[in-house]
Protein backbone atom coordinates (compact mmCIF):
# COMPACT_ATOMS: atom_id res chain seq x y z
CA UNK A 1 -1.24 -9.19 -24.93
CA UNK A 2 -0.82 -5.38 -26.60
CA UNK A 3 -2.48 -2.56 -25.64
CA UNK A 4 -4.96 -3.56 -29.15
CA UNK A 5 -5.54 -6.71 -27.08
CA UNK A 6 -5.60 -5.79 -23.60
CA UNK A 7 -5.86 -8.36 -20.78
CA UNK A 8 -9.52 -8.29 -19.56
CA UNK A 9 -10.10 -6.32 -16.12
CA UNK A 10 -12.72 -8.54 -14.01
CA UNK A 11 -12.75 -9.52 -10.14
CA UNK A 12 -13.50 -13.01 -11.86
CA UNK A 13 -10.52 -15.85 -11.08
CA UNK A 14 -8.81 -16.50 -14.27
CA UNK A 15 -8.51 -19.74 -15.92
CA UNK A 16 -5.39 -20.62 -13.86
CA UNK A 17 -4.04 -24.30 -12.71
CA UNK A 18 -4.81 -22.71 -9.17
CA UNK A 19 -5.37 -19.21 -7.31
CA UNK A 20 -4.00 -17.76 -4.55
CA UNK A 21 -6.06 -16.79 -1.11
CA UNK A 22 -4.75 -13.89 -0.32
CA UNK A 23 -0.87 -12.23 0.62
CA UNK A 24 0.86 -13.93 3.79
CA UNK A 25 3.52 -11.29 3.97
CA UNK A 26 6.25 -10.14 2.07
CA UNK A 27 9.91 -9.42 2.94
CA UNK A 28 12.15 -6.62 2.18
CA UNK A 29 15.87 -6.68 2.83
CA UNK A 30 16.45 -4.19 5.86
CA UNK A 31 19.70 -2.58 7.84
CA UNK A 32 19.91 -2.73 11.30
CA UNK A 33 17.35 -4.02 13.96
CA UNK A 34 17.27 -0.38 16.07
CA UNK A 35 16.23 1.44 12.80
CA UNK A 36 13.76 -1.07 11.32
CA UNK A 37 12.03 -1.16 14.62
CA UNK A 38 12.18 2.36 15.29
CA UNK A 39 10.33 2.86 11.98
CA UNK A 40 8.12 0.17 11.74
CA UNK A 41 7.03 -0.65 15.15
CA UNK A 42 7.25 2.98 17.06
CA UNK A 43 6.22 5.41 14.12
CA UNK A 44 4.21 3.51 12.03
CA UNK A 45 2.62 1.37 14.93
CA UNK A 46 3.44 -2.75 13.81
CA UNK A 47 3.88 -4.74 16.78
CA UNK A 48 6.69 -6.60 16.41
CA UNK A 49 5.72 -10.08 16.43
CA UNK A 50 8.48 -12.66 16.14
CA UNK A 51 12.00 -12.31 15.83
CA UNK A 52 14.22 -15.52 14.70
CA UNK A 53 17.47 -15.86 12.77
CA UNK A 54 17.08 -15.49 9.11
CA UNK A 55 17.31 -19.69 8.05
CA UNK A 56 18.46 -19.15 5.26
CA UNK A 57 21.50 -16.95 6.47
CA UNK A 58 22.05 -17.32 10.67
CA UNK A 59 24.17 -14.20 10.32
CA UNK A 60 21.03 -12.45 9.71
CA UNK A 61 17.86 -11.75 11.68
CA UNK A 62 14.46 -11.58 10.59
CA UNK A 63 11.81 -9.79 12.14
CA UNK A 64 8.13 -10.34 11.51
CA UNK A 65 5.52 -7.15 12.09
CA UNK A 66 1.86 -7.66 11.92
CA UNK A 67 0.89 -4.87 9.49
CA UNK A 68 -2.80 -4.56 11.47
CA UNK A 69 -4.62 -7.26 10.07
CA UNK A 70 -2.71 -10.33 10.94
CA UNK A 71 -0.48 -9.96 7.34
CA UNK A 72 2.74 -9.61 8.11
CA UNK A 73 5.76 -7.79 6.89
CA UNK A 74 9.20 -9.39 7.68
CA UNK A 75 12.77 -7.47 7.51
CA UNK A 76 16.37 -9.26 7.61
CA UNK A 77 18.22 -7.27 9.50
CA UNK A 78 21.84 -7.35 10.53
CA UNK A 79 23.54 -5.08 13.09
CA UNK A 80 26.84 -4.13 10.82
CA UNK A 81 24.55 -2.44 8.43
CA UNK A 82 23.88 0.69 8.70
CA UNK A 83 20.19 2.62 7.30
CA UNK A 84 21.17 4.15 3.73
CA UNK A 85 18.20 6.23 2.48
CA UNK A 86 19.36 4.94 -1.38
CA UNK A 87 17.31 2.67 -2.78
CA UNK A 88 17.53 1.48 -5.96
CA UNK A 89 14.82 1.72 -8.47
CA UNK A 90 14.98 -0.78 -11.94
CA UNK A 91 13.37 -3.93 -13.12
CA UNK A 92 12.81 -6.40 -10.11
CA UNK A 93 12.92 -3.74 -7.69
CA UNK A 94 10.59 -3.24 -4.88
CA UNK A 95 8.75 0.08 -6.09
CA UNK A 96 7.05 0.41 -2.52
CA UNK A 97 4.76 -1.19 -0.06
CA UNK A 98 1.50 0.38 0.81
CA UNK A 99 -0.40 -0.65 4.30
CA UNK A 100 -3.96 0.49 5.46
CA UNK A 101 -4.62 3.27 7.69
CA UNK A 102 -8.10 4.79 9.45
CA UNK A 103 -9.05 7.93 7.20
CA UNK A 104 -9.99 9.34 10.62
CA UNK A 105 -6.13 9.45 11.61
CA UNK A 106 -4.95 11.25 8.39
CA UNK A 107 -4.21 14.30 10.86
CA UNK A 108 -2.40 12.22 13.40
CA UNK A 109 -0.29 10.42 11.09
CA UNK A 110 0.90 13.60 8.80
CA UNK A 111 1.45 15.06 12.49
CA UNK A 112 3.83 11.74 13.40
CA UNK A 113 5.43 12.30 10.30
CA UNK A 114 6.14 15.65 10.74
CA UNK A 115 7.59 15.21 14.66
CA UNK A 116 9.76 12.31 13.13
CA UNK A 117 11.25 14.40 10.60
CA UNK A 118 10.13 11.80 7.70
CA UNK A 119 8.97 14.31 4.81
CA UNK A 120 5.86 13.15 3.07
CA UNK A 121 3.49 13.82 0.24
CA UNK A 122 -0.37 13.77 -0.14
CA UNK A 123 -2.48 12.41 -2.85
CA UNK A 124 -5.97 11.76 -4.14
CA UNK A 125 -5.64 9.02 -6.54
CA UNK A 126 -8.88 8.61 -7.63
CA UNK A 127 -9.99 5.20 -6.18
CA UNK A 128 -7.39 5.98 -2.78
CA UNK A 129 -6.41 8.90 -0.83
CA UNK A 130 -2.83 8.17 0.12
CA UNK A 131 0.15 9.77 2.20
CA UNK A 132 3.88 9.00 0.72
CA UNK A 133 6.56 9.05 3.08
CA UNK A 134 9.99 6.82 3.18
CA UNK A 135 11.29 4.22 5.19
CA UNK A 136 14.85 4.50 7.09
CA UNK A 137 16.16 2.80 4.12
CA UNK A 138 14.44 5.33 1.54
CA UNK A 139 11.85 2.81 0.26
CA UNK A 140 8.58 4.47 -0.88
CA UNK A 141 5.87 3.54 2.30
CA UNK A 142 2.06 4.41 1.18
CA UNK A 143 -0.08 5.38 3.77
CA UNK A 144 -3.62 4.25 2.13
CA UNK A 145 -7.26 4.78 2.81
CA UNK A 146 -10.32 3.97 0.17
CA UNK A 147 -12.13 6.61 -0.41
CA UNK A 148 -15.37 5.56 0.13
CA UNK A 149 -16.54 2.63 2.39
CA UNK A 150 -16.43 -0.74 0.68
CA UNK A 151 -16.97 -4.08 1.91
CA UNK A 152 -13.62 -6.08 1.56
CA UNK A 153 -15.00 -8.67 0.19
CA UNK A 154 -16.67 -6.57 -2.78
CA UNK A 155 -13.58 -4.68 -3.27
CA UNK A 156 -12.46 -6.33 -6.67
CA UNK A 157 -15.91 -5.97 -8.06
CA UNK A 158 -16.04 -2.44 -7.19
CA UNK A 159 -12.65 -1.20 -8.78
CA UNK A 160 -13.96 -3.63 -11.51
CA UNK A 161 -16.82 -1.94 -12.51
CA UNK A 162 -15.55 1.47 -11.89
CA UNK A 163 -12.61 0.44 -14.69
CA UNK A 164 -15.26 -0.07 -17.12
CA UNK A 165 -17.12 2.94 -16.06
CA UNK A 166 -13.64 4.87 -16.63
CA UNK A 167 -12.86 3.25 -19.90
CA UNK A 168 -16.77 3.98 -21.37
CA UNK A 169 -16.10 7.63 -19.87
CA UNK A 170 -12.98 7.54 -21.44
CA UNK A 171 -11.65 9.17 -18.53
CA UNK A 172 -7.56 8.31 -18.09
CA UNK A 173 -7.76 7.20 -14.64
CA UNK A 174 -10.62 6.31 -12.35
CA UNK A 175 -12.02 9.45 -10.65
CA UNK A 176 -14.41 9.78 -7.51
CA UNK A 177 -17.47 9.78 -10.51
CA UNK A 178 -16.53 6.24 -11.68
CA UNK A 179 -16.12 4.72 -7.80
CA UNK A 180 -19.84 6.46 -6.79
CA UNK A 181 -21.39 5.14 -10.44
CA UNK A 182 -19.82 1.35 -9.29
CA UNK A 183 -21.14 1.51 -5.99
CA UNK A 184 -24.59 2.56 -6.73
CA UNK A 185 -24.66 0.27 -10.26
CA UNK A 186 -23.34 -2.66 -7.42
CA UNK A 187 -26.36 -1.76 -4.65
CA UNK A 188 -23.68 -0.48 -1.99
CA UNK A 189 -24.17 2.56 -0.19
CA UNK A 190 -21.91 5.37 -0.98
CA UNK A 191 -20.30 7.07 1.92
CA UNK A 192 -16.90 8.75 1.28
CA UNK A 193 -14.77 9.37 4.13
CA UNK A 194 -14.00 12.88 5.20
CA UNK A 195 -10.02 13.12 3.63
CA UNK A 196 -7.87 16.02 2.92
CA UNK A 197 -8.18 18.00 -0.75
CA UNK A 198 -5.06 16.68 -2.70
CA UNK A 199 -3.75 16.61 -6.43
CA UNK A 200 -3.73 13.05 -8.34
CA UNK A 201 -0.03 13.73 -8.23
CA UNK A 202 -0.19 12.61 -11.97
CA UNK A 203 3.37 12.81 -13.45
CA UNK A 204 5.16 13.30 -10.15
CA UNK A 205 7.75 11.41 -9.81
């Protein structure tokens, strides 16, 4: 595919010889058990759920968090390593992970930040309203709330139709005009949440 003959956006399954039913978890290489914990479980609020050796590497353990909704993020950890805010960005890298938070704790959570001493940046992205901040190992963490109230199981077909509002607006991203046109063209109610003003952070890097 080129951008002349773009792969088609649609919340319909492709032709595939089978589809996935959703994300299980995903694991991230970590440091040490005392900082993963301290980050994950007491600042940004993951119960730690299970905590084995790593099988594929006994040297190693792996923790499991429950990122809110019963998907799970899971960290090897080892106790000679120490946190190194470094990562390091190329092909095959992690870029970040983003989780789910309540737009009604946007305050509390910028606040935690703050009295943790993790910088952090705001942004309206359009179809999102997300907080960057990073992890004791410097990866990226996005702090992410939709906009506007959408039932999970219409999300696809929302951001769907709001790309081909965008693209017939010929808009460069999708903007809060294209998520209200979906949602009304769609039937859904539109209620947007009460979230800070913020820049689209376009071109920050």
């Amino acid at each position: 595919m080129t951008n002349d003959d773009p792969v088609p956006v649609t919340p319909e399954r492709p032709d595939a010889p089978f589809h996935t039913i959703g994300t299980d978890h995903i694991t991230i290489w970590g440091s040490n058990a005392a900082d993963t914990v301290a980050f994950y479980r007491d600042l940004l609020g993951m119960p730690l759920v299970l905590r084995q050796p790593n099988l594929d590497d006994p040297s190693q353990t792996h923790l499991f968090f429950d990122t809110g909704d019963g998907r799970i993020l899971t960290v090897f950890v080892s106790d000679d390593r120490p946190s190194a805010p470094g990562q390091r960005p190329g092909v095959g890298a992690v870029h970040h992970l983003c989780f789910s938070v309540d737009p009604e704790e946007y305050e509390t959570i910028m606040e935690a930040l703050d009295a943790a001493g993790h910088g952090y940046n705001v942004f309206d992205r359009g179809v999102f309203h997300s907080i960057y901040t990073r992890d004791n190992n410097g990866l990226v963490i996005e702090l992410s709330s939709d906009k506007y109230e959408i039932p999970l199981d219409r999300k696809g077909e929302v951001l769907a139709t709001a790309q081909r509002l965008r693209e017939e607006d010929g808009a460069d991203f999708a903007q809060d005009r294209h998520m209200e046109g979906a949602l009304e063209e769609l039937g859904l109610p539109v209620k947007k949440y009460d979230l800070p003003e913020a820049s689209a952070g376009v071109g920050v890097r």
